[in-house]
N, C-alpha and C. Protein backbone atom coordinates (compact mmCIF):
# COMPACT_ATOMS: atom_id res chain seq x y z
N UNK A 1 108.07 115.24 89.82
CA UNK A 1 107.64 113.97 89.26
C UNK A 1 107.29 113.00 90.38
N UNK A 2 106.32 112.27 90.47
CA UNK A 2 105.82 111.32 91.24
C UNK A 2 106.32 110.20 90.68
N UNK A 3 106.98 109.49 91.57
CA UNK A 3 107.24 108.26 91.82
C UNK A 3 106.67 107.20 91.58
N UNK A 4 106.65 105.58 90.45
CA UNK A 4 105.63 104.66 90.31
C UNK A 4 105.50 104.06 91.28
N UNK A 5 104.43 103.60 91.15
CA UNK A 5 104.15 102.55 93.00
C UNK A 5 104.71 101.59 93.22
N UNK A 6 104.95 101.21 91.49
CA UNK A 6 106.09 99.76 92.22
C UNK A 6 107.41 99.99 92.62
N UNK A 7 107.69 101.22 92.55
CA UNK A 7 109.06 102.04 92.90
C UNK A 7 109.17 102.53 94.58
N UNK A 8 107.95 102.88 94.55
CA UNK A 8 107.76 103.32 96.14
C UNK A 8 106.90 102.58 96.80
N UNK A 9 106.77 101.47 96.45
CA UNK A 9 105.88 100.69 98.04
C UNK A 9 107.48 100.29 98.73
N UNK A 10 106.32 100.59 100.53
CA UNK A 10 107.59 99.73 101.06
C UNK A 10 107.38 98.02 101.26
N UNK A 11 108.17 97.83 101.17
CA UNK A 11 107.65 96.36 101.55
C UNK A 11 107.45 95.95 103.08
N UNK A 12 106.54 94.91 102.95
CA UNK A 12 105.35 94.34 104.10
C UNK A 12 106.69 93.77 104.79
N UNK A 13 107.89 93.33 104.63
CA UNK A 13 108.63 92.08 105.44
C UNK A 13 109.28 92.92 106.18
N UNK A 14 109.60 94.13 105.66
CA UNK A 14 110.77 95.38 106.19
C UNK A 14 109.98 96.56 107.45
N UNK A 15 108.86 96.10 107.51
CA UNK A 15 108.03 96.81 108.13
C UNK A 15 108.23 96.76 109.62
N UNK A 16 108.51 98.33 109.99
CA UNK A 16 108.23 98.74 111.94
C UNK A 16 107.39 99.64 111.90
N UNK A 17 107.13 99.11 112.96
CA UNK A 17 105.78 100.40 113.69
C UNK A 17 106.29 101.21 113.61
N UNK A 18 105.90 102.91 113.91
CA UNK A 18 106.32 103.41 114.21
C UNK A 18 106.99 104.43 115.10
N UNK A 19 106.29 103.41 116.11
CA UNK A 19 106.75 103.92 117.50
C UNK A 19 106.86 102.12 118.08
N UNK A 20 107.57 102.52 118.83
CA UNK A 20 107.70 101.07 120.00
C UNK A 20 106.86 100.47 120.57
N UNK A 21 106.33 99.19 121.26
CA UNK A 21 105.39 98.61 121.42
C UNK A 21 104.29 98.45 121.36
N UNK A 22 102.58 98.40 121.86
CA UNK A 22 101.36 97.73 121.22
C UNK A 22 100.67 98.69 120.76
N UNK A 23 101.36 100.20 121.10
CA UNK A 23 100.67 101.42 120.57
C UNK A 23 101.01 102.04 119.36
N UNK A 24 101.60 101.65 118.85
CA UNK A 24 102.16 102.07 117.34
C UNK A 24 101.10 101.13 116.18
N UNK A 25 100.35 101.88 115.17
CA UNK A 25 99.80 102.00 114.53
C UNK A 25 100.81 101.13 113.14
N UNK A 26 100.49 99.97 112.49
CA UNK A 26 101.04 100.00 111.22
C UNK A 26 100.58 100.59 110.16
N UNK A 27 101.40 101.52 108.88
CA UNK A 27 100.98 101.95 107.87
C UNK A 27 101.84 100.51 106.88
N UNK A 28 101.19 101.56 105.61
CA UNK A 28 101.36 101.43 104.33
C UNK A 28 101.49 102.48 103.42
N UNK A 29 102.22 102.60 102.44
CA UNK A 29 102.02 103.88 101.64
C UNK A 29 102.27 103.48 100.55
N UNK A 30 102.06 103.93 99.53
CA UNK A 30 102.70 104.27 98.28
C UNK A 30 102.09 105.31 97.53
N UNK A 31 102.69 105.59 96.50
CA UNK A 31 102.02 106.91 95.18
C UNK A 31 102.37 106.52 94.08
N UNK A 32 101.91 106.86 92.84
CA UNK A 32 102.06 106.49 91.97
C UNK A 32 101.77 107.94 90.64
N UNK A 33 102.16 107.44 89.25
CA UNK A 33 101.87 108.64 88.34
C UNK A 33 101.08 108.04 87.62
N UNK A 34 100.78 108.58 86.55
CA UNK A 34 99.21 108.16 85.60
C UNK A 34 99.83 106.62 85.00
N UNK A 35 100.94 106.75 84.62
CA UNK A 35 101.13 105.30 84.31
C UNK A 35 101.20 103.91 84.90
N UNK A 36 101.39 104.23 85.91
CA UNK A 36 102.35 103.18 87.06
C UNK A 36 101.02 102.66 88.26
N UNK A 37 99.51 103.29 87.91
CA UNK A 37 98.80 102.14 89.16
C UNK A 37 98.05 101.41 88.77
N UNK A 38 98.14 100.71 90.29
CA UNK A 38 97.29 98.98 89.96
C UNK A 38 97.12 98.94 91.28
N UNK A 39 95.61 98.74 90.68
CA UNK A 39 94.71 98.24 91.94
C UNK A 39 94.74 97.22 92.15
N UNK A 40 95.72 96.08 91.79
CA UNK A 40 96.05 94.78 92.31
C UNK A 40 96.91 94.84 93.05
N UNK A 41 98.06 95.98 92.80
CA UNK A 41 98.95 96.07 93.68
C UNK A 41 97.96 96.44 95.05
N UNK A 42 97.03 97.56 95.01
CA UNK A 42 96.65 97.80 96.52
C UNK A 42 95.97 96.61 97.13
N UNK A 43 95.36 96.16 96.07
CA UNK A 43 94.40 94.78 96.74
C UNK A 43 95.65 93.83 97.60
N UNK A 44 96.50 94.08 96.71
CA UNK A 44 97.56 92.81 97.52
C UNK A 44 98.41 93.48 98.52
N UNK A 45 98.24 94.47 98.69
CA UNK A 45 98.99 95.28 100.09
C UNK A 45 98.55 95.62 100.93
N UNK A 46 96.67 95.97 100.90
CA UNK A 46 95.72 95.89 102.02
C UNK A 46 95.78 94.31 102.39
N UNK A 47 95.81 93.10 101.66
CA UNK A 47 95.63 91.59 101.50
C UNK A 47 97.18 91.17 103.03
N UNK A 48 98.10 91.82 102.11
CA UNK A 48 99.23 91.43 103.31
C UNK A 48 99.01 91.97 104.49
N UNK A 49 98.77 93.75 105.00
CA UNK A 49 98.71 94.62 106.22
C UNK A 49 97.89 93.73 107.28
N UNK A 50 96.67 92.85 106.40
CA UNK A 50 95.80 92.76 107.38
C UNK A 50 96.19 91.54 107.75
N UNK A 51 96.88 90.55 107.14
CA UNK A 51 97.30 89.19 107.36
C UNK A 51 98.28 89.51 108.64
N UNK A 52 99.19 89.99 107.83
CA UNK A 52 100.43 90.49 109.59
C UNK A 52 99.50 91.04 110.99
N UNK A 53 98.15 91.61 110.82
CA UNK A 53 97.70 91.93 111.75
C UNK A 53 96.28 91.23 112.29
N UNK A 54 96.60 89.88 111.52
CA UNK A 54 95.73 88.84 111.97
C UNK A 54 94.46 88.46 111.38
N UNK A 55 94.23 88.84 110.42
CA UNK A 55 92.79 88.90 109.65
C UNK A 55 92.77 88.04 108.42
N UNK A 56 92.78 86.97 107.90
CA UNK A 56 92.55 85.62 107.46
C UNK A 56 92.41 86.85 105.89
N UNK A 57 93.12 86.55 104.65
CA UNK A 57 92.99 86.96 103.76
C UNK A 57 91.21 86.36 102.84
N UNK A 58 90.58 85.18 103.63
CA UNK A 58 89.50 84.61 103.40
C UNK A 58 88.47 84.82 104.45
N UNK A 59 88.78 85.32 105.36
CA UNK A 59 88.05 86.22 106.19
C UNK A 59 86.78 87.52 105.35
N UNK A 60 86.21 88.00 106.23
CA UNK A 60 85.25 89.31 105.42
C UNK A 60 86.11 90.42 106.02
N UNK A 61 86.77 90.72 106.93
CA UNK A 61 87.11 91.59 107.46
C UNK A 61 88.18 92.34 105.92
N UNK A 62 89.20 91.09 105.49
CA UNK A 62 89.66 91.43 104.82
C UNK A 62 89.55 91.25 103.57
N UNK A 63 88.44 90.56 103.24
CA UNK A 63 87.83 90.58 101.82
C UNK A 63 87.02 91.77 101.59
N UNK A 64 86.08 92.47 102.87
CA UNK A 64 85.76 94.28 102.84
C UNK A 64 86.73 95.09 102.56
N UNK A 65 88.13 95.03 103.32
CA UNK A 65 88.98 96.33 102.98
C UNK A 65 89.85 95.76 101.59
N UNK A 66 89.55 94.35 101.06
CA UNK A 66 90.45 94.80 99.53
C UNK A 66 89.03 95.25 98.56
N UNK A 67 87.41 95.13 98.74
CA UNK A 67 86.64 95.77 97.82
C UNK A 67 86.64 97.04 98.16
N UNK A 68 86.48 97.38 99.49
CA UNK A 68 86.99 99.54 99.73
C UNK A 68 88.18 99.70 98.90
N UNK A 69 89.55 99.12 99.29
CA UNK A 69 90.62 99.85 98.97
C UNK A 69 90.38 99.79 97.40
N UNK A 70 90.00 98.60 96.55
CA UNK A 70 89.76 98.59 94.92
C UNK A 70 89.27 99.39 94.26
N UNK A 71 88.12 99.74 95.01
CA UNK A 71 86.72 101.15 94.81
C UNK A 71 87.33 102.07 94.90
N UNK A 72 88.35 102.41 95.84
CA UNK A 72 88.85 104.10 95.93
C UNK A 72 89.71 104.58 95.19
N UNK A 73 90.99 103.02 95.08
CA UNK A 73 91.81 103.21 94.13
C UNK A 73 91.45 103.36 92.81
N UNK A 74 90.11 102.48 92.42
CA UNK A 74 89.87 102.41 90.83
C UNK A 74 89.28 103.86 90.26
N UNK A 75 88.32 104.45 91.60
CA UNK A 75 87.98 106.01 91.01
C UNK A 75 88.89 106.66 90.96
N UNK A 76 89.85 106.87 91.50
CA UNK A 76 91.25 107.94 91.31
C UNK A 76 92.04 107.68 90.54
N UNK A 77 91.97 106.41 90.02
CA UNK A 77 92.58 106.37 88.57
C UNK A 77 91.47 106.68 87.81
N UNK A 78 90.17 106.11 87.29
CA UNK A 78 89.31 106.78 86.54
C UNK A 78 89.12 107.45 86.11
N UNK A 79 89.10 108.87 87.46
CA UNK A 79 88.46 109.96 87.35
C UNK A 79 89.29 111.14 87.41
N UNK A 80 90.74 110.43 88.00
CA UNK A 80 91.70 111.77 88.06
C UNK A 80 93.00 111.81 87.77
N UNK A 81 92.63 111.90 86.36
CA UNK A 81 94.33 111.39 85.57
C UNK A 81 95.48 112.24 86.05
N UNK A 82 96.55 111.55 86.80
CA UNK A 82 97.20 112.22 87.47
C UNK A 82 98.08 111.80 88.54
N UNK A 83 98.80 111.87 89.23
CA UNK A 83 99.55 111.74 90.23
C UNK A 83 98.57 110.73 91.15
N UNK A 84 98.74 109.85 92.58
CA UNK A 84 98.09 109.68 93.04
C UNK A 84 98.86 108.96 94.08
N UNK A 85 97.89 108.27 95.54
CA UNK A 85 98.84 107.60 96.52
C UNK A 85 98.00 107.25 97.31
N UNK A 86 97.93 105.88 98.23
CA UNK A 86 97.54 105.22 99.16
C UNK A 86 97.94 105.36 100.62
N UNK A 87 97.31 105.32 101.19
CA UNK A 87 98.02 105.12 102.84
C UNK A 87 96.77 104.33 103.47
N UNK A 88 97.81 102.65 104.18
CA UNK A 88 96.87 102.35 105.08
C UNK A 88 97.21 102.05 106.44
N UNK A 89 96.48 102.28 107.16
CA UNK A 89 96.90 102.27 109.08
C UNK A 89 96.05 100.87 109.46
N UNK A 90 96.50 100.56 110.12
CA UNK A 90 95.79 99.53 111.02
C UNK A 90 96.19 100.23 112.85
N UNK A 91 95.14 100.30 113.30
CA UNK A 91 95.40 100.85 114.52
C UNK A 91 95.85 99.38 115.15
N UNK A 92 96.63 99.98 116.94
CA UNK A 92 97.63 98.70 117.20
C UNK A 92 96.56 97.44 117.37
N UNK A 93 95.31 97.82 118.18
CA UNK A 93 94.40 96.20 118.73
C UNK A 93 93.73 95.95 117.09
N UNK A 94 94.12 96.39 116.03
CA UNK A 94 93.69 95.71 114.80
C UNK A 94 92.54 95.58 114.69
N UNK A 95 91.93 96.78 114.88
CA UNK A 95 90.34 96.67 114.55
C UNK A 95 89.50 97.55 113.87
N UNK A 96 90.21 98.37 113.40
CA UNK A 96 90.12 99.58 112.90
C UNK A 96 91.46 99.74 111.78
N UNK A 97 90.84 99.55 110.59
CA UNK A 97 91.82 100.19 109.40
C UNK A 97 91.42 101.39 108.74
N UNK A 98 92.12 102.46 108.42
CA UNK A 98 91.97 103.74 107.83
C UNK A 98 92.50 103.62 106.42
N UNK A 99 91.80 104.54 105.35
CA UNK A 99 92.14 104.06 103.87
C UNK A 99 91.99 105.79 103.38
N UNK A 100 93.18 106.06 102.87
CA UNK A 100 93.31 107.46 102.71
C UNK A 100 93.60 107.25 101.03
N UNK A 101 92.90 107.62 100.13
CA UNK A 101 93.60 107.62 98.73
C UNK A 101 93.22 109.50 98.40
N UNK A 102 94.64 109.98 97.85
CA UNK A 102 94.97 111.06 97.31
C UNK A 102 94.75 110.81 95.56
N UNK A 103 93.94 112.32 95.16
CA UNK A 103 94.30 111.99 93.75
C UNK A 103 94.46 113.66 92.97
N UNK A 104 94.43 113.82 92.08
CA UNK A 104 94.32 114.66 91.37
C UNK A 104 93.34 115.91 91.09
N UNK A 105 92.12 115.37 91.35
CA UNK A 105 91.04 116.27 90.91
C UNK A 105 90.36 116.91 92.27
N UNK A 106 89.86 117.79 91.99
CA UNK A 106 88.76 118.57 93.15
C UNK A 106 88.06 118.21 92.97
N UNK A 107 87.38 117.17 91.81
CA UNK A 107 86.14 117.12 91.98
C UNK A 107 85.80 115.85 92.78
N UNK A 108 84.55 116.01 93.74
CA UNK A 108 83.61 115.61 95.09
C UNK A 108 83.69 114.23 94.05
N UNK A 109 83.79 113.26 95.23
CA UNK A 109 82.70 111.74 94.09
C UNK A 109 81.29 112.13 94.81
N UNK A 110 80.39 111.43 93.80
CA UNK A 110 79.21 111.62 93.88
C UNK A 110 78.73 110.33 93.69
N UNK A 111 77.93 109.43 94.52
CA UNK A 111 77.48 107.85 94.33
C UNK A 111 76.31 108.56 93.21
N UNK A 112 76.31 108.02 92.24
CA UNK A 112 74.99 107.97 90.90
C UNK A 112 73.84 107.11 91.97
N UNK A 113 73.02 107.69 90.82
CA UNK A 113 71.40 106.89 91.13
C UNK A 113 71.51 105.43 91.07
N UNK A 114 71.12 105.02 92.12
CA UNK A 114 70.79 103.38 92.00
C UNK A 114 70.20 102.85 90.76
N UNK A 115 70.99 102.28 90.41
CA UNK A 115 70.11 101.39 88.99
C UNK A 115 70.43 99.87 88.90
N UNK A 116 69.43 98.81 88.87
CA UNK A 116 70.12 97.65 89.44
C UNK A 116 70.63 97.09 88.00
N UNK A 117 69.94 97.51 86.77
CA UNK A 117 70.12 97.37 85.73
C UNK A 117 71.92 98.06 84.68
N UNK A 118 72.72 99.06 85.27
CA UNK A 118 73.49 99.48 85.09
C UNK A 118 74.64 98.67 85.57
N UNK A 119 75.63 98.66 84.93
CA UNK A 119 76.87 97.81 84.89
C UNK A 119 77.95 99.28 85.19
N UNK A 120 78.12 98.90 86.66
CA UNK A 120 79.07 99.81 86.99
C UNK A 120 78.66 101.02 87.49
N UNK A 121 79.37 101.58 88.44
CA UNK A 121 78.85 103.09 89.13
C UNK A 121 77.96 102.48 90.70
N UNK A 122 78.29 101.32 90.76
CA UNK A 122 77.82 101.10 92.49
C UNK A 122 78.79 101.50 93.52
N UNK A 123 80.03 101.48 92.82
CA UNK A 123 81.34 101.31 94.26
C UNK A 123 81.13 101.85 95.32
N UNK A 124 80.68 103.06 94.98
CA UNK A 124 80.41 104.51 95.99
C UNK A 124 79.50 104.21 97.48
N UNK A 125 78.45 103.37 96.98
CA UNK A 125 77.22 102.96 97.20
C UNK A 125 78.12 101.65 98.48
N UNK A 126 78.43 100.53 97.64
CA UNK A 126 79.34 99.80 98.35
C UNK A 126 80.15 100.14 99.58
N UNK A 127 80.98 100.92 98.89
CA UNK A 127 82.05 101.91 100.22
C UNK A 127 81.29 102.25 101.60
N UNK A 128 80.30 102.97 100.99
CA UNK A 128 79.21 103.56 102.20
C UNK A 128 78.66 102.61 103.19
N UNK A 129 78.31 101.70 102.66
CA UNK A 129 77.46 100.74 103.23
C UNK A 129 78.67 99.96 104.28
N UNK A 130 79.88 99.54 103.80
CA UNK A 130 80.86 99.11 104.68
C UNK A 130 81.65 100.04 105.47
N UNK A 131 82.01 101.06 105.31
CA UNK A 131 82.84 101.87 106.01
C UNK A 131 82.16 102.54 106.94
N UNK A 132 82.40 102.85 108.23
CA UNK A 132 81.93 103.92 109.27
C UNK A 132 81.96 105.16 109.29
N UNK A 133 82.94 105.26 107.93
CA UNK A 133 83.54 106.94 108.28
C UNK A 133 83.75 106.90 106.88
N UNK A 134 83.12 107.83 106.06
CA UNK A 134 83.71 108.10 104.89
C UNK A 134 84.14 109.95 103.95
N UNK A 135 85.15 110.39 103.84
CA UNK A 135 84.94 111.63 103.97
C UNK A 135 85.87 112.33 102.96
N UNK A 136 85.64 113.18 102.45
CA UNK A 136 86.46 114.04 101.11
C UNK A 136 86.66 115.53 101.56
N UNK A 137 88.19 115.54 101.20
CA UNK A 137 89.18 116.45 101.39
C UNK A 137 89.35 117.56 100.61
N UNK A 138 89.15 118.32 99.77
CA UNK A 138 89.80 118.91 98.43
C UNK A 138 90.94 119.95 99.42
N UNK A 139 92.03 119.75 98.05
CA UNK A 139 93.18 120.38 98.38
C UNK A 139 93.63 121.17 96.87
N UNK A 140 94.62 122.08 97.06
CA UNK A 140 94.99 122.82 95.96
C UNK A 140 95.19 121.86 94.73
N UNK A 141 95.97 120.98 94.90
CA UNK A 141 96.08 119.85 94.23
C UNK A 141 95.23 118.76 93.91
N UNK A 142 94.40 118.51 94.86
CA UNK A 142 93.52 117.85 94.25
C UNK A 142 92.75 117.39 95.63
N UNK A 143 92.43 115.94 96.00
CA UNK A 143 91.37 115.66 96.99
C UNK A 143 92.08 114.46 97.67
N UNK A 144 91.72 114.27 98.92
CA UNK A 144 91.72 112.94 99.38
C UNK A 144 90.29 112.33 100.43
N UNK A 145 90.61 111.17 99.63
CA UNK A 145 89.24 110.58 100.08
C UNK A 145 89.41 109.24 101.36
N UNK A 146 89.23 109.56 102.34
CA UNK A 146 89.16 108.74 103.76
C UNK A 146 88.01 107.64 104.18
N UNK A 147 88.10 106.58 104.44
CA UNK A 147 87.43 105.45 104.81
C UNK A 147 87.99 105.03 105.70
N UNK A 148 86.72 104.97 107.00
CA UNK A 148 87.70 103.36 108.46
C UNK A 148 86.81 102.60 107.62
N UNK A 149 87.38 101.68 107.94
CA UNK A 149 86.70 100.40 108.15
C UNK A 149 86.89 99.53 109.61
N UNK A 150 85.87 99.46 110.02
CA UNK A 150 85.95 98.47 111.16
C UNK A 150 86.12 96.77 110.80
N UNK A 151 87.41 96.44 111.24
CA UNK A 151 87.77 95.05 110.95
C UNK A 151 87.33 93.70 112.46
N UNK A 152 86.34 94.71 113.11
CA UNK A 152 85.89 93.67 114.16
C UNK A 152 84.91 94.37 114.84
N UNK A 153 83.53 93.70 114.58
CA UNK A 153 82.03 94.44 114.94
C UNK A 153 82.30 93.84 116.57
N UNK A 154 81.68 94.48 117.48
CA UNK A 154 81.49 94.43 118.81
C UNK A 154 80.52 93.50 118.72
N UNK A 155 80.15 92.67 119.49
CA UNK A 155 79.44 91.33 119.92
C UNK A 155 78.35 91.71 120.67
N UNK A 156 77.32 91.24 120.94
CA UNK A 156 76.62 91.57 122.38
C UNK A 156 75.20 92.01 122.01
């Protein structure tokens, strides 16, 4: 049995690296079962990770990774009734966040045809366009789907 998310997040205040000084990476995790997710909960736990690691919750940096993390979380509930779980990293110079959502199904997402007229089915499209890295896993169990996001474009 999988665990609800509001059962297994850890909390943001209780949080150590996990290794000792500026090289330790912060996560996030949780999982959840078909009943128990909310993509408000992730919105508000990507919302905190990035605040502790300096990124203005009114910022774009972190107004991008709560529309990625919403998009990934909302298809894996959608599309794959079932068990499921988050993990997010912020590497240590905070410029680079990784967005791992696990779910249920093998099946690939597939961004649909552009239609500007259709209500719904852009996320995919969205994700792409913000993330650097976007990439799908299938596992016996089901898939996980990976996004960086870069939380600070190089200048110059």
């Amino acid at each position: 049995m999988v665990t609800p998310l509001s059962s297994m997040v850890t909390p943001l205040g209780n949080w150590t690296p996990d290794e000792p000084g500026p090289s330790a990476c912060v996560r996030y995790g949780a999982v959840w079962d078909t009943a128990h997710a909310s993509v408000t909960d992730a919105r508000r736990a990507v919302r905190t990770l990035l605040a502790r690691a300096g990124h203005r919750p009114d910022q774009r940096p972190s107004q991008d990774a709560q529309l990625v993390v919403s998009e990934l979380v909302s298809n894996a509930i959608q599309h794959a009734p079932g068990p499921g779980g988050l993990l997010l990293e912020v590497t240590p110079d905070a410029t680079l966040l990784r967005i791992t959502v696990r779910d249920s199904s093998r099946r690939l997402p597939r961004p649909q045809a552009r239609d500007a007229l259709r209500i719904g089915g852009h996320g995919l499209h969205l994700v792409s366009r913000l993330c650097d890295k976007l990439r799908t896993v299938t596992m016996d169990t089901g898939k996980l789907v990976s996004a960086h996001l870069r939380l600070c474009r190089a200048t110059g």
